[in-house]
PDB file of N, CA and C in Angstrom:
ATOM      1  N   UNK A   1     171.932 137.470 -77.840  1.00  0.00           N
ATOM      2  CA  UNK A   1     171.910 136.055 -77.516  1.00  0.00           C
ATOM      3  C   UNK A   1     171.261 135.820 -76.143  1.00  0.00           C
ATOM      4  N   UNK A   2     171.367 136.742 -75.090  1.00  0.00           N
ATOM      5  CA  UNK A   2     170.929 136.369 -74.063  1.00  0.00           C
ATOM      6  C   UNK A   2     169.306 136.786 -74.181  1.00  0.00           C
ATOM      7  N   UNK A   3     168.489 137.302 -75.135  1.00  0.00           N
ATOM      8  CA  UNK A   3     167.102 137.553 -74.770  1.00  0.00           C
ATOM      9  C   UNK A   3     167.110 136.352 -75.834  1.00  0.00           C
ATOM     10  N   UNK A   4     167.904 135.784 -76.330  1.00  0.00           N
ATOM     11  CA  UNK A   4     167.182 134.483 -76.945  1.00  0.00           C
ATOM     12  C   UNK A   4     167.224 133.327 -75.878  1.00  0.00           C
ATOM     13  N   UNK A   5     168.440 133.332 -75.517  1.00  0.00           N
ATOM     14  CA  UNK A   5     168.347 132.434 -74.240  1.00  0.00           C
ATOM     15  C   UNK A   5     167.422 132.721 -73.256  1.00  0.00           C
ATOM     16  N   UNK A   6     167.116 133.132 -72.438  1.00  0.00           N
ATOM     17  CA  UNK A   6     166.077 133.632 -71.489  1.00  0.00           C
ATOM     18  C   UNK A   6     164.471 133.327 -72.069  1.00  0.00           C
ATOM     19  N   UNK A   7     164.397 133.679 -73.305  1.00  0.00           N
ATOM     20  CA  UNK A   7     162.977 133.005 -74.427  1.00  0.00           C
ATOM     21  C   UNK A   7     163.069 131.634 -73.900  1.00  0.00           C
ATOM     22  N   UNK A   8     164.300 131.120 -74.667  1.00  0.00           N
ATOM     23  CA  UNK A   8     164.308 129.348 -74.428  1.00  0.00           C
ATOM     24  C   UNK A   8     163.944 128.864 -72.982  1.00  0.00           C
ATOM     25  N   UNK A   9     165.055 129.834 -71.987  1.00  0.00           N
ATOM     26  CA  UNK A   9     164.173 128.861 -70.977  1.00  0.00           C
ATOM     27  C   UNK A   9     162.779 128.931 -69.965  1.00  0.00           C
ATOM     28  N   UNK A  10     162.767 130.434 -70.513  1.00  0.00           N
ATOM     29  CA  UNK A  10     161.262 131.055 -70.246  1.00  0.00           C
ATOM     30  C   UNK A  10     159.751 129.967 -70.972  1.00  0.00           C
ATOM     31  N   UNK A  11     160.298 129.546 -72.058  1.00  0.00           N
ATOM     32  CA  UNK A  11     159.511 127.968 -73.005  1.00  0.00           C
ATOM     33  C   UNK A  11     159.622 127.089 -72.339  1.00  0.00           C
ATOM     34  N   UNK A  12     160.894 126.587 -71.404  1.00  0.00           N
ATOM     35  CA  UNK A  12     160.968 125.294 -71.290  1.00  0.00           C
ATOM     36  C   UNK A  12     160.350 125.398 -70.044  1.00  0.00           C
ATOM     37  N   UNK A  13     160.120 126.424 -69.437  1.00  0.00           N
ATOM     38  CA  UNK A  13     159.502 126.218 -67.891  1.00  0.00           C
ATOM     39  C   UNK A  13     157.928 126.762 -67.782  1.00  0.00           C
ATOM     40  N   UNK A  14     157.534 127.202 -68.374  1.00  0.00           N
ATOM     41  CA  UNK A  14     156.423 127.420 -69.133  1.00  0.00           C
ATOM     42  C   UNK A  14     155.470 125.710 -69.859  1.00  0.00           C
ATOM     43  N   UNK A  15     156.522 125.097 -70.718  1.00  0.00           N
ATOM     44  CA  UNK A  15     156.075 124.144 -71.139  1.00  0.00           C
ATOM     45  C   UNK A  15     156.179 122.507 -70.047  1.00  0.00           C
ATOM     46  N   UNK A  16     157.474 122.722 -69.892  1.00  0.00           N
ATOM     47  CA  UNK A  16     157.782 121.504 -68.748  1.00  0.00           C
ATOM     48  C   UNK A  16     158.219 121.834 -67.082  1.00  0.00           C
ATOM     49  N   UNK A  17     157.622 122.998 -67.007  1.00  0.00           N
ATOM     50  CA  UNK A  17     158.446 123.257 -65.519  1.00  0.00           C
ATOM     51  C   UNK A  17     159.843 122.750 -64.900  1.00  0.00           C
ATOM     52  N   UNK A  18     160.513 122.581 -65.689  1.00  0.00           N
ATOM     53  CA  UNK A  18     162.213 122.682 -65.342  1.00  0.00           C
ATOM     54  C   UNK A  18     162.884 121.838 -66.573  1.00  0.00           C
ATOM     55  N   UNK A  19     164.202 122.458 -66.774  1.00  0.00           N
ATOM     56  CA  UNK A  19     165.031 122.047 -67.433  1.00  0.00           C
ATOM     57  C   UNK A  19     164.844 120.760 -67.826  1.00  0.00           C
ATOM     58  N   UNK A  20     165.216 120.039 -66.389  1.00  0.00           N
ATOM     59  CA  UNK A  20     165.545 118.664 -65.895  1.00  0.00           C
ATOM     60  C   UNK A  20     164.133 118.135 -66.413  1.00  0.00           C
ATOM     61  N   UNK A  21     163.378 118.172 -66.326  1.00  0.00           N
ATOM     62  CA  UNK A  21     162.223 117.953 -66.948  1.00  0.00           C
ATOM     63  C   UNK A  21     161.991 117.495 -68.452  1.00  0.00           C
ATOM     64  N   UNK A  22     162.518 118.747 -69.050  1.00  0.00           N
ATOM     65  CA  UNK A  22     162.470 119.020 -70.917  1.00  0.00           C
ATOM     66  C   UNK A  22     163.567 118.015 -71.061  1.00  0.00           C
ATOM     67  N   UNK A  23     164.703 118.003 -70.486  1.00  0.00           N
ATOM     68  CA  UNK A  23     165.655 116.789 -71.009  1.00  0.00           C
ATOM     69  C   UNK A  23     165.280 114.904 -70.775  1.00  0.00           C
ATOM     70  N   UNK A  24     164.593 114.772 -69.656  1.00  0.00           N
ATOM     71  CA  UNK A  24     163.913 113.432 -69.474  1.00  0.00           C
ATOM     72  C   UNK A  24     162.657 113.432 -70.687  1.00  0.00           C
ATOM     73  N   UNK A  25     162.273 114.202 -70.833  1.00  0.00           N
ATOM     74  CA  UNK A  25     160.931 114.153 -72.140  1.00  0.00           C
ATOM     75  C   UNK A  25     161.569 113.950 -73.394  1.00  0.00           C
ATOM     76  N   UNK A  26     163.153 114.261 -73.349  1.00  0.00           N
ATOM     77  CA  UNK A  26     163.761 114.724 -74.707  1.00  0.00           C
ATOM     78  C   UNK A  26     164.995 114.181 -75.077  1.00  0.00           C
ATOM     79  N   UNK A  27     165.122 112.508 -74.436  1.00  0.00           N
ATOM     80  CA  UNK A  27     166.386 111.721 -74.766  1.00  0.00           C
ATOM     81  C   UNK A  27     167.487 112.151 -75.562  1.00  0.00           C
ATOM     82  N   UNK A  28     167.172 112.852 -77.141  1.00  0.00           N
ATOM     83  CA  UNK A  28     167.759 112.768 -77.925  1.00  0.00           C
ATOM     84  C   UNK A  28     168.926 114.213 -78.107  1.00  0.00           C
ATOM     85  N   UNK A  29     168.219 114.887 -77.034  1.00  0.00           N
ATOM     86  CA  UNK A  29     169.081 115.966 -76.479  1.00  0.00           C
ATOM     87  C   UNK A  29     170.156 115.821 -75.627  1.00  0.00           C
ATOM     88  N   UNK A  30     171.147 115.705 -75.484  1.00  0.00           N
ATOM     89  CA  UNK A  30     171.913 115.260 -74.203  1.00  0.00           C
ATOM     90  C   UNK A  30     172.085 116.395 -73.212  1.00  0.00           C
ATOM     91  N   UNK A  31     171.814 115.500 -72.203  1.00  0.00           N
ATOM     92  CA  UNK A  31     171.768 116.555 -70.733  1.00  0.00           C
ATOM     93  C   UNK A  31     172.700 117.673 -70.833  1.00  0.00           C
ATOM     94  N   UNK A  32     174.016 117.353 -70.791  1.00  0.00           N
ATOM     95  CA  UNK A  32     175.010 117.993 -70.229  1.00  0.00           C
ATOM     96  C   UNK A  32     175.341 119.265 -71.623  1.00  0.00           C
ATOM     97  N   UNK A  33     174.839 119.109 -72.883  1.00  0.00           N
ATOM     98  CA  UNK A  33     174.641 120.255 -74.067  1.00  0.00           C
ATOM     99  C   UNK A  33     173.722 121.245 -73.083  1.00  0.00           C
ATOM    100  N   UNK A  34     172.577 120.981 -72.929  1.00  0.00           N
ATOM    101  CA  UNK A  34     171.475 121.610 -72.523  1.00  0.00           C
ATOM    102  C   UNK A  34     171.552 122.351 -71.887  1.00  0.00           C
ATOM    103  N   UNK A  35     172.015 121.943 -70.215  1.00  0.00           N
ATOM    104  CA  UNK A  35     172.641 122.682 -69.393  1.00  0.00           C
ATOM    105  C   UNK A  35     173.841 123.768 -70.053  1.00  0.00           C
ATOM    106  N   UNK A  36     174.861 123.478 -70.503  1.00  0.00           N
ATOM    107  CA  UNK A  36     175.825 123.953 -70.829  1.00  0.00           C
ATOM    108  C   UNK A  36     175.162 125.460 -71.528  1.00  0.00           C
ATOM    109  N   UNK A  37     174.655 125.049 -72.734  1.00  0.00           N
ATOM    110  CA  UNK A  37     173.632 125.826 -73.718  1.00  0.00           C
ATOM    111  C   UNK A  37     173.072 127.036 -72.815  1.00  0.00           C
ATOM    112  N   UNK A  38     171.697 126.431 -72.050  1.00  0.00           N
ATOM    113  CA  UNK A  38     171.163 127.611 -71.531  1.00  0.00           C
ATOM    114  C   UNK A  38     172.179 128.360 -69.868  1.00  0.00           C
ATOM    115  N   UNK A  39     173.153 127.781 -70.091  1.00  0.00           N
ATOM    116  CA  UNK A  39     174.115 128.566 -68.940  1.00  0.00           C
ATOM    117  C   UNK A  39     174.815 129.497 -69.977  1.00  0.00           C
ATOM    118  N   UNK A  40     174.465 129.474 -70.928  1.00  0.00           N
ATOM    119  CA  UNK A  40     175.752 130.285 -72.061  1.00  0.00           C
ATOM    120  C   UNK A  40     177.160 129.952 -71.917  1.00  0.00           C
ATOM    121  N   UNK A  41     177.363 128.692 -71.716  1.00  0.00           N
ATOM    122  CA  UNK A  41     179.037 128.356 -71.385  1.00  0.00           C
ATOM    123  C   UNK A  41     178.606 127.429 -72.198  1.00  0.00           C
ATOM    124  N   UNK A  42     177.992 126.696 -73.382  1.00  0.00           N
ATOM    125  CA  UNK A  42     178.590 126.449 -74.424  1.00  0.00           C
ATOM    126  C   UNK A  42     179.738 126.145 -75.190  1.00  0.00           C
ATOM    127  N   UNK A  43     180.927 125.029 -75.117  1.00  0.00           N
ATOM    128  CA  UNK A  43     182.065 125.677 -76.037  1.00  0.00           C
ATOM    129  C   UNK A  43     181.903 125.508 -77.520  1.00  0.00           C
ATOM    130  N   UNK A  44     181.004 124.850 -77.701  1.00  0.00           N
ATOM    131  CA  UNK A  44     180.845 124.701 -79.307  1.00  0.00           C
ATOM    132  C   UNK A  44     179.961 126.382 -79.594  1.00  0.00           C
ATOM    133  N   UNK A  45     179.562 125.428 -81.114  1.00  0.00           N
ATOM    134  CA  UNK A  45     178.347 126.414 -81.466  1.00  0.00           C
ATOM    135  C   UNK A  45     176.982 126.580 -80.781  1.00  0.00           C
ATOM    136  N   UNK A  46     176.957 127.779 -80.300  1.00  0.00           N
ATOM    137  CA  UNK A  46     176.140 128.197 -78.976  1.00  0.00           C
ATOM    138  C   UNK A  46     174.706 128.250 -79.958  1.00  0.00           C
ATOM    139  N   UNK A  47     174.775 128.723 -81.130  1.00  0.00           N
ATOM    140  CA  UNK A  47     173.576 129.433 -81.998  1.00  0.00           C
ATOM    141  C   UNK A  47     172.986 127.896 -82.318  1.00  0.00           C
ATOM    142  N   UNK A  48     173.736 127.245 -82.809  1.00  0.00           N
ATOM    143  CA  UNK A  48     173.306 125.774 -83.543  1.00  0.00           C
ATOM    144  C   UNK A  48     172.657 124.783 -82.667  1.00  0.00           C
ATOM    145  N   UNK A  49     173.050 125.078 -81.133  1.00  0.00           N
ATOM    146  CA  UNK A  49     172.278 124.279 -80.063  1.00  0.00           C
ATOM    147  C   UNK A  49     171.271 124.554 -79.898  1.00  0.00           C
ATOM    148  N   UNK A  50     171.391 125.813 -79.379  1.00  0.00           N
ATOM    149  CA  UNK A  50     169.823 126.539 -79.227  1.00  0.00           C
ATOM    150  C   UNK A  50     168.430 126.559 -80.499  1.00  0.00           C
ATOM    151  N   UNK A  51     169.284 126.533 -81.703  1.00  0.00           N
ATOM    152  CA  UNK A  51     168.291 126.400 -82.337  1.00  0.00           C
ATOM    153  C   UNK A  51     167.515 125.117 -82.445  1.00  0.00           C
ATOM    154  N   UNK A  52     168.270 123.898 -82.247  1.00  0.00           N
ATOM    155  CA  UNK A  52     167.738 122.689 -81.724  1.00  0.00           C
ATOM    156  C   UNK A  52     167.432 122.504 -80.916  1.00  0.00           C
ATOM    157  N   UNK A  53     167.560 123.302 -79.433  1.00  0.00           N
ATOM    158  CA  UNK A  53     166.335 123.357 -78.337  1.00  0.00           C
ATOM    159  C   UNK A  53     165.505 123.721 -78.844  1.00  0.00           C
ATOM    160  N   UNK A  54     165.621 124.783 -79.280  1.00  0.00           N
ATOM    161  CA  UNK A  54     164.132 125.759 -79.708  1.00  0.00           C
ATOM    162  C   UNK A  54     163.498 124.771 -81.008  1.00  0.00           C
ATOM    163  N   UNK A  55     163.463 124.382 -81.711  1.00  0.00           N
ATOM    164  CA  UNK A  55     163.271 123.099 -82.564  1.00  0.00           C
ATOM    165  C   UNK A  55     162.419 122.145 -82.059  1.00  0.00           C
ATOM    166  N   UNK A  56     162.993 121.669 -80.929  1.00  0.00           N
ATOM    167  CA  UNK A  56     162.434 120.439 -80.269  1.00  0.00           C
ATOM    168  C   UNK A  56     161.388 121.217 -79.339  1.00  0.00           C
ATOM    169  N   UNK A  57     161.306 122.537 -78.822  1.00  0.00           N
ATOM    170  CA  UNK A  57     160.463 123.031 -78.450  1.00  0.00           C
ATOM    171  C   UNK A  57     158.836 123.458 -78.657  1.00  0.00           C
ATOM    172  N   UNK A  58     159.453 123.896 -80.068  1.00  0.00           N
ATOM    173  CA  UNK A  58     158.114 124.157 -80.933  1.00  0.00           C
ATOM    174  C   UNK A  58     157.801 122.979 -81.505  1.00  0.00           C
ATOM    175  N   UNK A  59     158.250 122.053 -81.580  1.00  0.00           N
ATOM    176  CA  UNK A  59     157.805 120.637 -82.400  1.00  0.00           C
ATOM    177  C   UNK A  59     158.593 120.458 -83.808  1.00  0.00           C
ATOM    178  N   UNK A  60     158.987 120.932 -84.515  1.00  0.00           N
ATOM    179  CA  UNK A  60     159.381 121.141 -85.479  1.00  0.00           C
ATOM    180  C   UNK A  60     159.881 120.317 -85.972  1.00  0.00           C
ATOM    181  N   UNK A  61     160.686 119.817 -85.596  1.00  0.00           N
ATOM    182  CA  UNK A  61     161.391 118.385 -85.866  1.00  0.00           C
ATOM    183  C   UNK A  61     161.619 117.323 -84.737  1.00  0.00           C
ATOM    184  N   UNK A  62     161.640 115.870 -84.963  1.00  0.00           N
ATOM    185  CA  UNK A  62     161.324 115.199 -84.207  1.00  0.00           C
ATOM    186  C   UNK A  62     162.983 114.381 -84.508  1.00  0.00           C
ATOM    187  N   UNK A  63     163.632 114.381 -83.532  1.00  0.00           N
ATOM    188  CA  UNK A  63     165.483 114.133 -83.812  1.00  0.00           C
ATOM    189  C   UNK A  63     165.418 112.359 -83.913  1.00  0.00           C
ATOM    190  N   UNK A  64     164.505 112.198 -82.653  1.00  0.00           N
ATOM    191  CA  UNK A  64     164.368 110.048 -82.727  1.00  0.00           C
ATOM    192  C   UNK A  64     163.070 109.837 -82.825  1.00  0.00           C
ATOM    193  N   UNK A  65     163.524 108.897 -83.420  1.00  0.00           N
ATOM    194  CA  UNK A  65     162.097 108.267 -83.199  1.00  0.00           C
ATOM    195  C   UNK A  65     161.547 107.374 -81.575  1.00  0.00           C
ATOM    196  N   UNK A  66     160.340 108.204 -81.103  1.00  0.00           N
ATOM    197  CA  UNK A  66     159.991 107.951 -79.769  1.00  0.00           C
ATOM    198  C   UNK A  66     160.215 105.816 -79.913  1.00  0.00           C
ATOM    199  N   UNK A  67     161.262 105.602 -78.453  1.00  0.00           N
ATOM    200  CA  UNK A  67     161.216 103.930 -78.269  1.00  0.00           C
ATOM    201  C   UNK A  67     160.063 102.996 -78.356  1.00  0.00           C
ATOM    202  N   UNK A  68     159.994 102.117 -78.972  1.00  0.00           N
ATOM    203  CA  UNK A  68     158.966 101.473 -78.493  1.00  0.00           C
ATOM    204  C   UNK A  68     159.397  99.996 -77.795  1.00  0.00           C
ATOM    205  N   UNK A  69     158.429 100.035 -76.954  1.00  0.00           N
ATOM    206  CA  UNK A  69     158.761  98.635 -75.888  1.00  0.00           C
ATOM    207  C   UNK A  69     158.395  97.211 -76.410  1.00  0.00           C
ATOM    208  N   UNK A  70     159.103  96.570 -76.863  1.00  0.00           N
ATOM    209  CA  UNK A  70     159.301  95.093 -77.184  1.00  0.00           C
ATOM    210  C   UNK A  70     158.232  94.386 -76.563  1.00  0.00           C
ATOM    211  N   UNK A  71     157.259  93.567 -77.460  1.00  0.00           N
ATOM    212  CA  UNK A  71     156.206  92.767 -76.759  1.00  0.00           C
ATOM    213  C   UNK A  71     156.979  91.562 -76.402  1.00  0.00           C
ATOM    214  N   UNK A  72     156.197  90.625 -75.243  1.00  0.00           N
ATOM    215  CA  UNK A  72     156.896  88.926 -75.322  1.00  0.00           C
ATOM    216  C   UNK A  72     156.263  88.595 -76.931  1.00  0.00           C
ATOM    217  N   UNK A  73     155.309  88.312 -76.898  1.00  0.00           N
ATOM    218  CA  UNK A  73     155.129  87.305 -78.375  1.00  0.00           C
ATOM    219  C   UNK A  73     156.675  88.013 -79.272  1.00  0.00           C
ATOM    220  N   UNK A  74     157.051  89.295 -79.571  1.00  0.00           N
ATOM    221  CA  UNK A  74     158.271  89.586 -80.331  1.00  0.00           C
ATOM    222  C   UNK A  74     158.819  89.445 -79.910  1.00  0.00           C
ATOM    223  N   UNK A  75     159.317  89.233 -78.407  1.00  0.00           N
ATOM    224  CA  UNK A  75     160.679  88.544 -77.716  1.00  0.00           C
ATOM    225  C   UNK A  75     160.892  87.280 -78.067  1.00  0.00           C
ATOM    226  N   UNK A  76     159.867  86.524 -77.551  1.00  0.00           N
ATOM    227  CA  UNK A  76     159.435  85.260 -77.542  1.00  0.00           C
ATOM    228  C   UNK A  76     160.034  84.567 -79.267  1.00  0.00           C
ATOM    229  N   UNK A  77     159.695  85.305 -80.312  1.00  0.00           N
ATOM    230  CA  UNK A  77     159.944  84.750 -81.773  1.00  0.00           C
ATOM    231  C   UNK A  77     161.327  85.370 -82.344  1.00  0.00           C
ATOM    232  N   UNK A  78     161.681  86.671 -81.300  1.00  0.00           N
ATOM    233  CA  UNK A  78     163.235  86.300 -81.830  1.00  0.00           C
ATOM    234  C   UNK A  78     164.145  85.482 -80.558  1.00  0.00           C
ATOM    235  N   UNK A  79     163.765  84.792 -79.083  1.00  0.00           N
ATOM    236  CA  UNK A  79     165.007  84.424 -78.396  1.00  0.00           C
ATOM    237  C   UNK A  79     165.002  82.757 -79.202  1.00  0.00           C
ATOM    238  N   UNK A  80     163.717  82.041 -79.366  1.00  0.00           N
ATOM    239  CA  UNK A  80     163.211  81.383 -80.227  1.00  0.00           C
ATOM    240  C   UNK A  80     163.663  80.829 -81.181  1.00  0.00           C
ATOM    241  N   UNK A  81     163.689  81.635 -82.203  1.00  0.00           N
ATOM    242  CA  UNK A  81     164.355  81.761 -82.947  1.00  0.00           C
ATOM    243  C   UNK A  81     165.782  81.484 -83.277  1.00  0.00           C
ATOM    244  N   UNK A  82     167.155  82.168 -82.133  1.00  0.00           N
ATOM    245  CA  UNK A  82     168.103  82.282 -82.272  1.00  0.00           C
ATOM    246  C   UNK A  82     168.294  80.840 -81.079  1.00  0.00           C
ATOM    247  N   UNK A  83     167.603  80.435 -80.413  1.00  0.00           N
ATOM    248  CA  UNK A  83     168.060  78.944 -80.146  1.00  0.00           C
ATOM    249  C   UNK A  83     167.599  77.930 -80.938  1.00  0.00           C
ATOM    250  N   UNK A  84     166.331  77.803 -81.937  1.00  0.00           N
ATOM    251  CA  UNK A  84     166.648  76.687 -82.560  1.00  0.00           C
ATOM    252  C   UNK A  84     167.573  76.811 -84.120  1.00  0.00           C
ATOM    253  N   UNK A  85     167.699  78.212 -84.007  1.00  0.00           N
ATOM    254  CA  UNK A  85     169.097  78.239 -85.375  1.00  0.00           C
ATOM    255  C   UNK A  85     170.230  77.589 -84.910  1.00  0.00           C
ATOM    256  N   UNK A  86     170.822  77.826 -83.589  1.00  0.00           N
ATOM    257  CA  UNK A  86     171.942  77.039 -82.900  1.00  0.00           C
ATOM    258  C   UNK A  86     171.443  75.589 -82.521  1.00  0.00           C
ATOM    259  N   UNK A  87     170.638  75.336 -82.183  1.00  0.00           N
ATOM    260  CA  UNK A  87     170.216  73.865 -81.722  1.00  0.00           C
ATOM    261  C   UNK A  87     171.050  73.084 -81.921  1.00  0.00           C
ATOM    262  N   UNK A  88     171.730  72.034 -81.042  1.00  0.00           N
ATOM    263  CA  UNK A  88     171.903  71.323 -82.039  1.00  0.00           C
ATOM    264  C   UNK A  88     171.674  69.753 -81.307  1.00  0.00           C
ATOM    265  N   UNK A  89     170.762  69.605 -80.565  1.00  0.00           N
ATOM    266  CA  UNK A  89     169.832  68.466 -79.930  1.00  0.00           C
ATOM    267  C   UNK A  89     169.430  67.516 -81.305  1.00  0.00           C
ATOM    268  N   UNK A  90     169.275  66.311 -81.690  1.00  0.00           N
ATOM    269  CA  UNK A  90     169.110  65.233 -82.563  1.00  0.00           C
ATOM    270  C   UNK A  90     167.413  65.274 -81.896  1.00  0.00           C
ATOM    271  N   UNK A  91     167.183  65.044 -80.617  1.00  0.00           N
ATOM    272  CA  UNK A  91     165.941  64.287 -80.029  1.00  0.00           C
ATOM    273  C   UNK A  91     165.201  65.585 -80.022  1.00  0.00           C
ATOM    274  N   UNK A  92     164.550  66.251 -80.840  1.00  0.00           N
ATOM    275  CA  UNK A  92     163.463  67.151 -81.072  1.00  0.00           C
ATOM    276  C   UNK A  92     162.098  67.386 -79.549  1.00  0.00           C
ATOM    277  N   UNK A  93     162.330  65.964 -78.824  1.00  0.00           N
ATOM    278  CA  UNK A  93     160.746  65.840 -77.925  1.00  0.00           C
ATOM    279  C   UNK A  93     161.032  66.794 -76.571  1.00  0.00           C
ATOM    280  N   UNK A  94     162.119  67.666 -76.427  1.00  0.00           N
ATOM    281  CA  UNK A  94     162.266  68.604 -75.480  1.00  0.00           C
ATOM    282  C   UNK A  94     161.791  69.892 -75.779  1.00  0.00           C
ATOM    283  N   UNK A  95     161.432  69.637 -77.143  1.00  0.00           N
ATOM    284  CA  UNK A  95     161.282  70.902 -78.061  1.00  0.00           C
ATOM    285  C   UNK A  95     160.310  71.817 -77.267  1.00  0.00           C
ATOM    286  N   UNK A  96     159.186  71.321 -76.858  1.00  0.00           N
ATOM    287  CA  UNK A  96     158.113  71.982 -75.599  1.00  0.00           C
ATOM    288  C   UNK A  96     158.448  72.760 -74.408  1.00  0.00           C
ATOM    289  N   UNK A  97     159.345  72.027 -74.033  1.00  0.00           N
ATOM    290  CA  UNK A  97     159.844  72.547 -72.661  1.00  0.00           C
ATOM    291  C   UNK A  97     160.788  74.008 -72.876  1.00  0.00           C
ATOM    292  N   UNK A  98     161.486  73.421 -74.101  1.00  0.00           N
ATOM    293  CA  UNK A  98     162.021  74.767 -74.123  1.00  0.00           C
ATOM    294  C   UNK A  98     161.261  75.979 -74.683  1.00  0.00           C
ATOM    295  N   UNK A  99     160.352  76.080 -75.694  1.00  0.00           N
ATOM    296  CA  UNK A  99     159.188  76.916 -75.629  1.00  0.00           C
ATOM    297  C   UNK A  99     158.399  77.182 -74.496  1.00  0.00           C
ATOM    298  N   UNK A 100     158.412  76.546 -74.012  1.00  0.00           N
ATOM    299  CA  UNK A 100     157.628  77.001 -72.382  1.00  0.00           C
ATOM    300  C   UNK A 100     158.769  77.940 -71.868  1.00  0.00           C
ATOM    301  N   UNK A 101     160.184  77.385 -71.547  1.00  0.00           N
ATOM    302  CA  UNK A 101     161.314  78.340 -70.938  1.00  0.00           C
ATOM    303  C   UNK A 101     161.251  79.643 -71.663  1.00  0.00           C
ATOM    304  N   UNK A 102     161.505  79.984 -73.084  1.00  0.00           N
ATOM    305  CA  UNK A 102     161.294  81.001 -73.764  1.00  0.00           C
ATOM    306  C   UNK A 102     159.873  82.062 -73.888  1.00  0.00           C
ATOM    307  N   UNK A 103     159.102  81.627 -73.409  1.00  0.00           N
ATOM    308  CA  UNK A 103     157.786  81.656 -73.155  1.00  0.00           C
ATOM    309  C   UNK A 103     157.727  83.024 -71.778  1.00  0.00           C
ATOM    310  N   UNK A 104     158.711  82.356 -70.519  1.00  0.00           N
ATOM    311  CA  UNK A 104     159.074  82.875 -69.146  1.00  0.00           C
ATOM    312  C   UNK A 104     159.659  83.748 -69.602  1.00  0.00           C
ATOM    313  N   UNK A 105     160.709  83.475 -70.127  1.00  0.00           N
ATOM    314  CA  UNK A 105     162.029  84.694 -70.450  1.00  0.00           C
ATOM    315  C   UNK A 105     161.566  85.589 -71.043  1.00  0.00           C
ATOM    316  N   UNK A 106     160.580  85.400 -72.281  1.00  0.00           N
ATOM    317  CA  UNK A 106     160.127  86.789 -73.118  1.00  0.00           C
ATOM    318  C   UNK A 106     159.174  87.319 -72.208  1.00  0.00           C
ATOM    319  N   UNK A 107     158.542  86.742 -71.248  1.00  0.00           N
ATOM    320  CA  UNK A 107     157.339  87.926 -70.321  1.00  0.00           C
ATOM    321  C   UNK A 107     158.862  88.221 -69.337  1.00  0.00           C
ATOM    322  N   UNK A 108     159.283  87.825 -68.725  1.00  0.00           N
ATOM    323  CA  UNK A 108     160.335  88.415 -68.005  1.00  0.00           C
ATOM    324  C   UNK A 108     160.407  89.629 -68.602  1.00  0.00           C
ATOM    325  N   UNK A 109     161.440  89.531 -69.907  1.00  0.00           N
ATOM    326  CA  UNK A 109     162.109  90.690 -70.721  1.00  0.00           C
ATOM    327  C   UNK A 109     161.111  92.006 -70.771  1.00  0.00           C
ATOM    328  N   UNK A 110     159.626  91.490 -71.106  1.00  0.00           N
ATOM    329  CA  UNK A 110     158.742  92.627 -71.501  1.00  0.00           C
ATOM    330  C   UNK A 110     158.765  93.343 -70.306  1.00  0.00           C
ATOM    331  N   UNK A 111     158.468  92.662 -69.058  1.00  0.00           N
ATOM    332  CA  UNK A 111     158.330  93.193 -67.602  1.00  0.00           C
ATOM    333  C   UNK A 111     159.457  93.574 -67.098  1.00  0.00           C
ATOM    334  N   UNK A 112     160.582  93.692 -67.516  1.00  0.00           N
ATOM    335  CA  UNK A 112     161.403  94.343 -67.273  1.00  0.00           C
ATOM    336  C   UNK A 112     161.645  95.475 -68.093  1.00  0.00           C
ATOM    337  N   UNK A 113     161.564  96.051 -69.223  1.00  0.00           N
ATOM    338  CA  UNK A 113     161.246  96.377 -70.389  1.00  0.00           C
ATOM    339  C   UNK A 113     160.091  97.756 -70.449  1.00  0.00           C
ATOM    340  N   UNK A 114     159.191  97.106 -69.432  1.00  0.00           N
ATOM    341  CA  UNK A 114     157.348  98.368 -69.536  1.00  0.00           C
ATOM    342  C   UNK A 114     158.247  98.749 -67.877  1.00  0.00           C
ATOM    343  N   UNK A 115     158.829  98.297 -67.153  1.00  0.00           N
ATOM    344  CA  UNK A 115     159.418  98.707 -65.762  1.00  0.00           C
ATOM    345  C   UNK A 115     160.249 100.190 -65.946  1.00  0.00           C
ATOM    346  N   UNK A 116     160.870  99.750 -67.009  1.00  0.00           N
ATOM    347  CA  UNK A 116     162.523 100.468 -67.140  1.00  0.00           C
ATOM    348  C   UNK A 116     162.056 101.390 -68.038  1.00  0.00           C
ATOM    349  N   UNK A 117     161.034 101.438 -68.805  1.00  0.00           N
ATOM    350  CA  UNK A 117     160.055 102.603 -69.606  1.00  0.00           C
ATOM    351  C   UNK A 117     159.637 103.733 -68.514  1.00  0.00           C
ATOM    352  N   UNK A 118     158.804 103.275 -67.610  1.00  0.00           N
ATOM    353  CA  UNK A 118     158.365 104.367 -67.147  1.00  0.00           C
ATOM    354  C   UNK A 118     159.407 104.918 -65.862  1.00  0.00           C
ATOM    355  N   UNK A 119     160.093 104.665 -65.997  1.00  0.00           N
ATOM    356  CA  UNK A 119     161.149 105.804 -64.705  1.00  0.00           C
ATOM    357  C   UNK A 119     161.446 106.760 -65.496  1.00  0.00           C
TER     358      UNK A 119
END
């Protein structure tokens, strides 16, 4: 087990130059397995982790599907959306203004959104 371990992280530093690295590239792994894993203090199944490092290493299987970042126009048509389902204004002629407000909020959201992507 340990020349398999030592492989793994001999790959991961080889491929991503540190641990900490391969786990920010690799959401769907959780940190604190990883670590645990290639320390060999593991309390679960030590074999079944590693083989899903090593998995996600070679490509083999892909565990999530990579996020994708919400455009405004798709913000924009669902916040939109879920206020004129609630509406409940009689006088329709504000109707503009609040598309303009929703308009702000969905570039807000995106720009907060492409921000919080790349850290």
């Amino acid at each position: 087990m340990n020349a398999r371990l030592d492989a793994v992280r001999a790959d991961i530093r080889e491929k991503y130059r540190s641990t900490h690295a391969f786990c920010r590239a690799n959401p769907e792994l959780k940190r604190s397995t990883v670590y645990l894993v290639l320390s060999g203090k593991y309390p679960g199944n030590n074999e079944r982790q590693t083989g899903k490092i090593e998995e996600v290493l070679t490509g083999e299987t892909a565990l999530a599907e990579p996020r994708r970042i919400i455009q405004a126009q798709e913000a924009f048509e669902i916040l939109q959306g879920a206020k004129c389902a609630y509406c409940r204004k009689r006088d329709k002629r504000a109707c503009p203004e609040c598309k303009t407000q929703t308009t702000r909020e969905a570039q807000a959201l995106e720009t907060y959104l492409h921000a919080r992507g790349k850290k």
